[in-house]
Protein backbone atom coordinates (compact mmCIF):
# COMPACT_ATOMS: atom_id res chain seq x y z
CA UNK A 1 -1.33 8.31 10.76
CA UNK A 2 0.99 6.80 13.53
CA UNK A 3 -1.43 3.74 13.66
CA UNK A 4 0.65 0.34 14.11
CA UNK A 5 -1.94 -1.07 11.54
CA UNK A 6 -1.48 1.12 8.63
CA UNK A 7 -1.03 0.65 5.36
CA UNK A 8 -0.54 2.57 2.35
CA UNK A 9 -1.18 1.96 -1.43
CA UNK A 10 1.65 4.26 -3.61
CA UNK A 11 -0.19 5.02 -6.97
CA UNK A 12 -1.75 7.50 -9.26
CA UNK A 13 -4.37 8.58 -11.03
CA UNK A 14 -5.91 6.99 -14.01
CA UNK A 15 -4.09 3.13 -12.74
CA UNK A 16 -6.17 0.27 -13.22
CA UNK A 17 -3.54 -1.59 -11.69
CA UNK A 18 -3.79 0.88 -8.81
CA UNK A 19 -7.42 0.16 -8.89
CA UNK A 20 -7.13 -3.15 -8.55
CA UNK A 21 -5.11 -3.47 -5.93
CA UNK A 22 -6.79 -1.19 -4.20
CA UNK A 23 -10.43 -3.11 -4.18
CA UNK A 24 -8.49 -6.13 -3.15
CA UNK A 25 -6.37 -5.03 -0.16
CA UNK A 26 -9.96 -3.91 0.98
CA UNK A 27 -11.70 -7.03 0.44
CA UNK A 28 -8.78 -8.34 2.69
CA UNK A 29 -8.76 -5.75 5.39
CA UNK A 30 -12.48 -5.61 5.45
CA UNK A 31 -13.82 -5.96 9.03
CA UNK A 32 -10.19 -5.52 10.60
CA UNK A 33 -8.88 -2.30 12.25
CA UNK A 34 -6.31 -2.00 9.20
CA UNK A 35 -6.40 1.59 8.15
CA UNK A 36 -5.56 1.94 4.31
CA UNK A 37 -4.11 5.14 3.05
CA UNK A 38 -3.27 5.93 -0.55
CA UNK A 39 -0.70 8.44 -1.71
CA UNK A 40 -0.54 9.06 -5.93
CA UNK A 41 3.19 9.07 -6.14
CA UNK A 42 2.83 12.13 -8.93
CA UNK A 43 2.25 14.26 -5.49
CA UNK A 44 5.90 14.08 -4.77
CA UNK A 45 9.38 14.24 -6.49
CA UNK A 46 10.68 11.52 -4.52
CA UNK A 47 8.04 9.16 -4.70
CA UNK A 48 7.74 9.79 -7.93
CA UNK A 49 11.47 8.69 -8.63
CA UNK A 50 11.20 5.77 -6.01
CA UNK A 51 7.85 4.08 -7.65
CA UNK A 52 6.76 5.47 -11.12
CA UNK A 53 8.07 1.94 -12.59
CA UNK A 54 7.12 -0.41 -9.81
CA UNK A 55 3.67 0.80 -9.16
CA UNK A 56 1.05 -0.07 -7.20
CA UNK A 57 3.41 -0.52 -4.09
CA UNK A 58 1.64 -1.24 -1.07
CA UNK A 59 3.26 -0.60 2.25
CA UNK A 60 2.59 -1.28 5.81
CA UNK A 61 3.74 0.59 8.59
CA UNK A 62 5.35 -0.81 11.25
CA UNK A 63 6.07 2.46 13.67
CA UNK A 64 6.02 6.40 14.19
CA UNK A 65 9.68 6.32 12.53
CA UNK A 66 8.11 5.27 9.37
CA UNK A 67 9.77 2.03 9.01
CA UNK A 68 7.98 -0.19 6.20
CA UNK A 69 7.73 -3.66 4.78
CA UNK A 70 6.71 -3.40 0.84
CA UNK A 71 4.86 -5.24 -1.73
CA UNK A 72 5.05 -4.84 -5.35
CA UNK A 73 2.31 -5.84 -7.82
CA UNK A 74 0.72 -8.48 -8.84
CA UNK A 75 0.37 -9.37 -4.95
CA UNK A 76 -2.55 -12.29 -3.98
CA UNK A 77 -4.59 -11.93 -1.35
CA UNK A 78 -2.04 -14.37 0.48
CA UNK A 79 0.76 -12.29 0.03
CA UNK A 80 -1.17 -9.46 1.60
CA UNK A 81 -2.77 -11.47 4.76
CA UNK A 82 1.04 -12.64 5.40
CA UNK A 83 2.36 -8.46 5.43
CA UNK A 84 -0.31 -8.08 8.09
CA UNK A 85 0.71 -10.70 10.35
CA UNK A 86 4.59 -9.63 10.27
């Protein structure tokens, strides 16, 4: 996805936290053109290293280069509506 309004969700399987998070960045992007991807960290090495303590991490993508601005659980619905609007 090289969409300017993308987001991802790092997590794995069997994370309520991940769960969580998940239901509410949806309740926030719901009726938007925010895509939301998630990626269980436990699919890659690196990811693994980078988030297996600070997970769910959600992401969103500013550009084709990959460039990101983060957020790291617990993260309100306010904390998520100001990511988008960066």
């Amino acid at each position: 996805m090289t969409n300017s309004r993308h987001l991802v969700l790092y997590s794995r399987q069997d994370c309520h936290l991940c769960d969580q998070a998940q239901a509410l960045i949806e309740q926030v992007i719901a009726g938007s053109d925010w895509q939301l991807e998630k990626v269980d960290i436990d699919s890659d090495p690196q990811l693994t290293e980078l988030y297996r303590f600070t997970i769910p991490v959600l992401a969103r993508i500013h550009n084709a280069s990959a460039e990101a601005t983060t957020l790291n659980w617990p993260f309100p619905p306010s904390r998520i509506k100001d990511l988008l609007t960066d």
